[in-house]
C-alpha atoms as a PDB file:
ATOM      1  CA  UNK A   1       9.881  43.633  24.239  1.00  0.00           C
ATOM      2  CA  UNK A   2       8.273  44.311  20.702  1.00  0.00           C
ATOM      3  CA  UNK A   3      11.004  43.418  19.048  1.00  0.00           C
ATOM      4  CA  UNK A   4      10.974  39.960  20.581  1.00  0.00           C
ATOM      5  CA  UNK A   5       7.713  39.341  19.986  1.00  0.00           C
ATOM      6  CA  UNK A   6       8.332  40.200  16.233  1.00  0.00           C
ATOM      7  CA  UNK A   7      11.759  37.721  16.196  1.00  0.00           C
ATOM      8  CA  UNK A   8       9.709  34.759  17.838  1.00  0.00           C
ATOM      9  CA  UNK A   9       6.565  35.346  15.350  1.00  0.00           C
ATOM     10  CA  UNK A  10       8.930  35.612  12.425  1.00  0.00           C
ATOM     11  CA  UNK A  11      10.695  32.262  13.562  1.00  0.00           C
ATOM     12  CA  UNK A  12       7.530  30.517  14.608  1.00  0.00           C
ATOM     13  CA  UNK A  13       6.619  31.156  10.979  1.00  0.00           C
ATOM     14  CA  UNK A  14       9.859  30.252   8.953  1.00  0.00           C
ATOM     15  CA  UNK A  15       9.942  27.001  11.426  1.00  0.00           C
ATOM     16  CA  UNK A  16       6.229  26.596   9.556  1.00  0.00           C
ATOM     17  CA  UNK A  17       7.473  26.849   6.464  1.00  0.00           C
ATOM     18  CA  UNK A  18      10.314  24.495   6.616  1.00  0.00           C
ATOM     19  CA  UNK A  19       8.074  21.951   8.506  1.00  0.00           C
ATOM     20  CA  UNK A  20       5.434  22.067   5.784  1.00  0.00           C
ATOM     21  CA  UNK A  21       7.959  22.225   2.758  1.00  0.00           C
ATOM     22  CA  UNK A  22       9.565  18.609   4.360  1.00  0.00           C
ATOM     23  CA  UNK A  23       6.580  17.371   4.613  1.00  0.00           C
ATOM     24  CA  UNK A  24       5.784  15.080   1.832  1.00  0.00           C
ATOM     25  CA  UNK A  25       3.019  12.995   3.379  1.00  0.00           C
ATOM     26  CA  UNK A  26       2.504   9.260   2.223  1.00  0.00           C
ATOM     27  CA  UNK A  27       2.547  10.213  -1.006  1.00  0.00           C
ATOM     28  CA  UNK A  28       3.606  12.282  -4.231  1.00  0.00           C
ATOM     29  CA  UNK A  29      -0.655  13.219  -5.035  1.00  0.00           C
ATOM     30  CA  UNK A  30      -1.099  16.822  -3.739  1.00  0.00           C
ATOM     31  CA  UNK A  31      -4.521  15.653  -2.437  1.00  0.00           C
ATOM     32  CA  UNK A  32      -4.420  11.704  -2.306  1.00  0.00           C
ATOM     33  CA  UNK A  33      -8.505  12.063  -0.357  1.00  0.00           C
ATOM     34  CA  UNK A  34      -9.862  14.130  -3.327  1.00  0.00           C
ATOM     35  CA  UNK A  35      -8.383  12.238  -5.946  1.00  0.00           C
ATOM     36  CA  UNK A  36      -9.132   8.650  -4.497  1.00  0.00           C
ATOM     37  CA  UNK A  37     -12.806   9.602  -4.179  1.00  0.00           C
ATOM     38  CA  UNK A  38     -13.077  10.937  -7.820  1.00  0.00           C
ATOM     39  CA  UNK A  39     -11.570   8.259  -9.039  1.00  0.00           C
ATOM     40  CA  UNK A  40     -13.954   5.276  -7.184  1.00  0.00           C
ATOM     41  CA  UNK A  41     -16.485   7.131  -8.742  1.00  0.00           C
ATOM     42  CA  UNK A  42     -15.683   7.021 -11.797  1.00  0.00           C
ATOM     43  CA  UNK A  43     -14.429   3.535 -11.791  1.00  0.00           C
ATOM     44  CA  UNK A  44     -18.013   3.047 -10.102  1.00  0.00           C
ATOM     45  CA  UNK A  45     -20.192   4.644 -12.871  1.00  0.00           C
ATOM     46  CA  UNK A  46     -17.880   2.657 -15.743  1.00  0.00           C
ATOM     47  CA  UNK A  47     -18.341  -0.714 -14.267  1.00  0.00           C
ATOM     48  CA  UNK A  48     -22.543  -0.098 -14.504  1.00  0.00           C
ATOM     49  CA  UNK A  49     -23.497  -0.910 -17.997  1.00  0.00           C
ATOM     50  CA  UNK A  50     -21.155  -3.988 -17.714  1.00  0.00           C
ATOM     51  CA  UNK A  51     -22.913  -4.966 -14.356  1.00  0.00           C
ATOM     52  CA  UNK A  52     -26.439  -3.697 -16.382  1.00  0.00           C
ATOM     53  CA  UNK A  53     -25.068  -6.272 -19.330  1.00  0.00           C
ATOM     54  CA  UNK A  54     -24.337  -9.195 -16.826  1.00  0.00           C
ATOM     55  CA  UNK A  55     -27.476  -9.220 -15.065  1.00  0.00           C
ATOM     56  CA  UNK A  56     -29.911  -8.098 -18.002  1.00  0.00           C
ATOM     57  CA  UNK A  57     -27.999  -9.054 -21.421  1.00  0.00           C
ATOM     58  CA  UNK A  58     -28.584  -5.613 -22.560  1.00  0.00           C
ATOM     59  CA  UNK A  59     -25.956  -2.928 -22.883  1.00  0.00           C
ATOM     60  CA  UNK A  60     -27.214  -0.020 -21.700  1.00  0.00           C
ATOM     61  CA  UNK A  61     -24.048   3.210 -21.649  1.00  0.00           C
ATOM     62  CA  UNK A  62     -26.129   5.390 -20.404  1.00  0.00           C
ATOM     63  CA  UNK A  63     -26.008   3.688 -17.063  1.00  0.00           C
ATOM     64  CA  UNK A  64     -22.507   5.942 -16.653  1.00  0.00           C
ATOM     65  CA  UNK A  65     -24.251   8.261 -15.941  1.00  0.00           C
ATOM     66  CA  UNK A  66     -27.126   7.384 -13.925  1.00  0.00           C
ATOM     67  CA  UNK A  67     -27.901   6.724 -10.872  1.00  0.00           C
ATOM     68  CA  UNK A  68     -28.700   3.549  -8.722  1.00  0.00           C
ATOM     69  CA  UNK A  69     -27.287   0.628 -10.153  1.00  0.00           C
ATOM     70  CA  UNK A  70     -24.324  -1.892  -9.233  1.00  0.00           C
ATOM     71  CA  UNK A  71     -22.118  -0.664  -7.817  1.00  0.00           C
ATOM     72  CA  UNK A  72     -22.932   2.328  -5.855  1.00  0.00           C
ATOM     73  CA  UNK A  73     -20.781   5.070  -6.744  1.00  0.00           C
ATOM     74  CA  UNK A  74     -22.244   7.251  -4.150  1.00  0.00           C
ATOM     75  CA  UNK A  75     -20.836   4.543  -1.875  1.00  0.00           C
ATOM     76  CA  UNK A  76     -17.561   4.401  -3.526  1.00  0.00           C
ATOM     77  CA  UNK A  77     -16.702   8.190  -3.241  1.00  0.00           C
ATOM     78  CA  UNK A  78     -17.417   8.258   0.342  1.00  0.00           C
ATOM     79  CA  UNK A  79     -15.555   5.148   1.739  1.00  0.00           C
ATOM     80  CA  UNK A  80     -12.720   6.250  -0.650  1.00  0.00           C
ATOM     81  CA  UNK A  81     -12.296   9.541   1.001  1.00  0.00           C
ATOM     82  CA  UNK A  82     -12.646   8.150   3.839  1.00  0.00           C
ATOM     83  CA  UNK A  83      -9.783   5.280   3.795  1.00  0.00           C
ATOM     84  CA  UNK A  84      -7.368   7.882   2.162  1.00  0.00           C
ATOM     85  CA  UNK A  85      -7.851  10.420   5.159  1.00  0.00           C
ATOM     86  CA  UNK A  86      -7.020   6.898   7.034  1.00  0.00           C
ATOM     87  CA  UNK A  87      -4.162   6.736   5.117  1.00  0.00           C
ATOM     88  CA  UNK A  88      -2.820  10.031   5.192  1.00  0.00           C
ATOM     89  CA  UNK A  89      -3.611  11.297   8.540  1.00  0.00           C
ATOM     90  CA  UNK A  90      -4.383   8.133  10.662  1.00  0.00           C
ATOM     91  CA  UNK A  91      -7.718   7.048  12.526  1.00  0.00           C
ATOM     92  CA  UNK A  92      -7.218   9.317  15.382  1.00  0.00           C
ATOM     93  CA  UNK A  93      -8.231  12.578  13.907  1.00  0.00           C
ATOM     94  CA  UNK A  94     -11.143  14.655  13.176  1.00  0.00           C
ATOM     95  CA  UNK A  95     -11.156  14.561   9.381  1.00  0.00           C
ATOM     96  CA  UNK A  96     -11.342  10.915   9.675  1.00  0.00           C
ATOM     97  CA  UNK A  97     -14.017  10.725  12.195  1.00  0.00           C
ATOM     98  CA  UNK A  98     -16.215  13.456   9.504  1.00  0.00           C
ATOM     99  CA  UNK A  99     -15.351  11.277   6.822  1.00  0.00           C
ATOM    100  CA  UNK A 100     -16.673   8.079   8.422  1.00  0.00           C
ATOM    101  CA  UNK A 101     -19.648   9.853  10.056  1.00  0.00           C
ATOM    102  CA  UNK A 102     -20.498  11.447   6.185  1.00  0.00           C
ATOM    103  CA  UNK A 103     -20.089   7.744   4.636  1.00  0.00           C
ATOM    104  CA  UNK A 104     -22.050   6.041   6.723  1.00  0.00           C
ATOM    105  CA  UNK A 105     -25.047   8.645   6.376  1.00  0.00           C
ATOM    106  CA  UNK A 106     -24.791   8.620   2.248  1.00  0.00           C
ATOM    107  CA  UNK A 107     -24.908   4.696   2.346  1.00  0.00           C
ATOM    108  CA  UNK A 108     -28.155   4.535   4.693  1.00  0.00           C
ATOM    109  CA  UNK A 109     -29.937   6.747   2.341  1.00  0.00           C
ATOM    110  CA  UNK A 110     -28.795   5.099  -0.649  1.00  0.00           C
ATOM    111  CA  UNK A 111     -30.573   1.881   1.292  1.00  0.00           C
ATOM    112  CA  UNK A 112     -32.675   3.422   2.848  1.00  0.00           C
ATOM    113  CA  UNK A 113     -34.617   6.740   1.606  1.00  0.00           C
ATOM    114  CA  UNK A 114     -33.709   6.723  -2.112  1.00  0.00           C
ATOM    115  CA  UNK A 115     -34.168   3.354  -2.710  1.00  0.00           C
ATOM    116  CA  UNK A 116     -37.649   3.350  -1.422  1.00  0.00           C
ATOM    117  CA  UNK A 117     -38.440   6.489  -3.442  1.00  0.00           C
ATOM    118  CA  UNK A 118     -37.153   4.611  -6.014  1.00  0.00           C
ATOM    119  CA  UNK A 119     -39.738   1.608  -5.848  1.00  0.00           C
ATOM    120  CA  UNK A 120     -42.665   4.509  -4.867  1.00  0.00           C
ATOM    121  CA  UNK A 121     -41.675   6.160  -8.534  1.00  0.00           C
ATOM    122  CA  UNK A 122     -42.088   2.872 -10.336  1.00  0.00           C
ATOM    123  CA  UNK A 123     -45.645   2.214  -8.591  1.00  0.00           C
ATOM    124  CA  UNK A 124     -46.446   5.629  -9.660  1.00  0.00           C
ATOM    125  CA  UNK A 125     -45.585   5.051 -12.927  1.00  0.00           C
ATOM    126  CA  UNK A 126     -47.764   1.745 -13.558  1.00  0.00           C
ATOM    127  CA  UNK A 127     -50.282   3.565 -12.009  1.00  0.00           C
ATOM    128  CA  UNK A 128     -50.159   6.843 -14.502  1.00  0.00           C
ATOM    129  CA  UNK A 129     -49.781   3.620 -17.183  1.00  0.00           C
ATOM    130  CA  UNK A 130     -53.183   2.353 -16.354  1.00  0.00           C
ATOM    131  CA  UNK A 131     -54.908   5.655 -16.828  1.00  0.00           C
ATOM    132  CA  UNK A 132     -57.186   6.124 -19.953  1.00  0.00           C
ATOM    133  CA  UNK A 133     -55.449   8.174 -22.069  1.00  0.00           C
ATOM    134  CA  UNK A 134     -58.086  11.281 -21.480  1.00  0.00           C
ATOM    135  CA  UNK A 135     -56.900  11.563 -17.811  1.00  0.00           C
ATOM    136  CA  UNK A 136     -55.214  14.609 -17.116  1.00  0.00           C
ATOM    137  CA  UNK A 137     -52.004  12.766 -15.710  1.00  0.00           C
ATOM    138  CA  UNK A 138     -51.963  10.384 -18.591  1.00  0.00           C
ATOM    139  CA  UNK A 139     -49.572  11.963 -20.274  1.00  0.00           C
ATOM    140  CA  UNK A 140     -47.044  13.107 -17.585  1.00  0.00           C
ATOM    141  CA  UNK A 141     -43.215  11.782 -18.855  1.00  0.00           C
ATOM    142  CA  UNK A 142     -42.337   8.955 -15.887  1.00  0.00           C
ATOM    143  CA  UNK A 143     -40.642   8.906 -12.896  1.00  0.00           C
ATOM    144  CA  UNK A 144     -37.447   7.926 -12.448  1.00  0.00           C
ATOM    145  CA  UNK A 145     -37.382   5.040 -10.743  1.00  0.00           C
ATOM    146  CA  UNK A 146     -33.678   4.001 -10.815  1.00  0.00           C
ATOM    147  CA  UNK A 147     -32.547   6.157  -7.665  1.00  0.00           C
ATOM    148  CA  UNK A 148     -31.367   4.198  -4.576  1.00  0.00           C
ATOM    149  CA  UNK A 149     -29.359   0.732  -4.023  1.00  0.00           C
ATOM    150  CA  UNK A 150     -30.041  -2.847  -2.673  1.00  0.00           C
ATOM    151  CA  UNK A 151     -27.703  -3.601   0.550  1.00  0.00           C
ATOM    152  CA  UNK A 152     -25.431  -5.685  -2.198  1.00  0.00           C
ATOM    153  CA  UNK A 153     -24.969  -2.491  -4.294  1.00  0.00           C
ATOM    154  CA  UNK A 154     -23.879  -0.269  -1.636  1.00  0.00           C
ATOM    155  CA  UNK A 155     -21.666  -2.955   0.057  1.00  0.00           C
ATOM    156  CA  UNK A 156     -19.873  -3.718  -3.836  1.00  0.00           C
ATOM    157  CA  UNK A 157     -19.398  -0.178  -3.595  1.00  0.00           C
ATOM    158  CA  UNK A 158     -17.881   0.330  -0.386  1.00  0.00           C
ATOM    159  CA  UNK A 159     -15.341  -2.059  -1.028  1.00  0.00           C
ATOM    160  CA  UNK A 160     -14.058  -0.760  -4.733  1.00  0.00           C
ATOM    161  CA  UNK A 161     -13.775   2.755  -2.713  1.00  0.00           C
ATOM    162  CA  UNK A 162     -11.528   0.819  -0.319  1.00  0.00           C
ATOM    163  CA  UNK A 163      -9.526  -0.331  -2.647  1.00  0.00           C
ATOM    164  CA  UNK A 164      -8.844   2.550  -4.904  1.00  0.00           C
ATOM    165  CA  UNK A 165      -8.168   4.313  -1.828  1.00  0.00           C
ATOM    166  CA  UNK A 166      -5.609   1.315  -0.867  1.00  0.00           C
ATOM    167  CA  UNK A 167      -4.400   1.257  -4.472  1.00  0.00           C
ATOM    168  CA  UNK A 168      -3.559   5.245  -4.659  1.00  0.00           C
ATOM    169  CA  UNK A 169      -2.062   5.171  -1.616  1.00  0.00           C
ATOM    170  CA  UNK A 170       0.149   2.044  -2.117  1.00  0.00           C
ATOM    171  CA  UNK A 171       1.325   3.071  -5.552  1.00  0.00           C
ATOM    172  CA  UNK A 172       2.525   6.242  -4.695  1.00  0.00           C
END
């Protein structure tokens, strides 16, 4: 009887193996999720001082590596790892469902909580502005003001993660 047990263990794990070495999923990236999301970000984060230069006419590089701005980046890594697990493992399963549920709660506070911090740190900064210089606050460095997204932002981001997602896993 313990010898049996052994036999079918040892060939439930060799028929493991061989099922997991076949297995080349849709494509040749070792982890096409991971590397989709880094990549919308950093696609994301380039494209800001040209959006900065389009909408201002002022280059500004350090935008790369900021936040808030056009597009969202935050926005782009989510609903990249999120279309890739779509890709790879379908819409049925859990990873997909954790991916959606994480995107959709990193866009609303983009919108939503940061963005509004955002506009309370640039009120507080006029205000520290307006101070004579003698108050005690007067001299405090500013907020930063430049931390959440507009609805446009977010939704420009969403849609380059989509399609880095769609590119890495067509290309492959």
């Amino acid at each position: 009887m313990y010898r049996r047990l052994i036999n079918t263990d040892v060939m439930r794990a060799a028929d493991a193996a061989a099922s997991l070495r076949s297995y080349s999923g849709p494509s040749s990236i070792a982890n096409l999720p991971l590397v989709s999301a880094f990549l919308a970000c950093a696609v994301a984060q380039f494209l800001k001082p040209f959006t900065t230069w389009l909408k201002d006419n002022k280059w500004d590089s350090r935008r790369m590596l900021s936040s808030g701005g056009m597009p969202s980046s935050h926005s782009a890594t989510v609903t990249a790892l999120a279309t890739a697990i779509g890709l790879q493992e379908g819409a049925g399963g859990p990873a997909f469902a954790i991916a959606v549920v994480l995107a959709c709660v990193v866009m609303y506070d983009a919108t939503g909580i940061r963005l509004h911090a955002g506009r309370q740190a640039e009120l507080l900064n006029q205000i520290v502005c307006e101070l004579p210089p003698e108050h005690p606050v007067a001299n405090v460095r500013p907020l930063r003001d430049s931390l959440g997204h507009t609805p446009l932002q977010v939704a420009s981001g969403a849609l380059l993660g989509c399609l880095v997602a769609l590119l890495m896993g067509s290309s492959i």
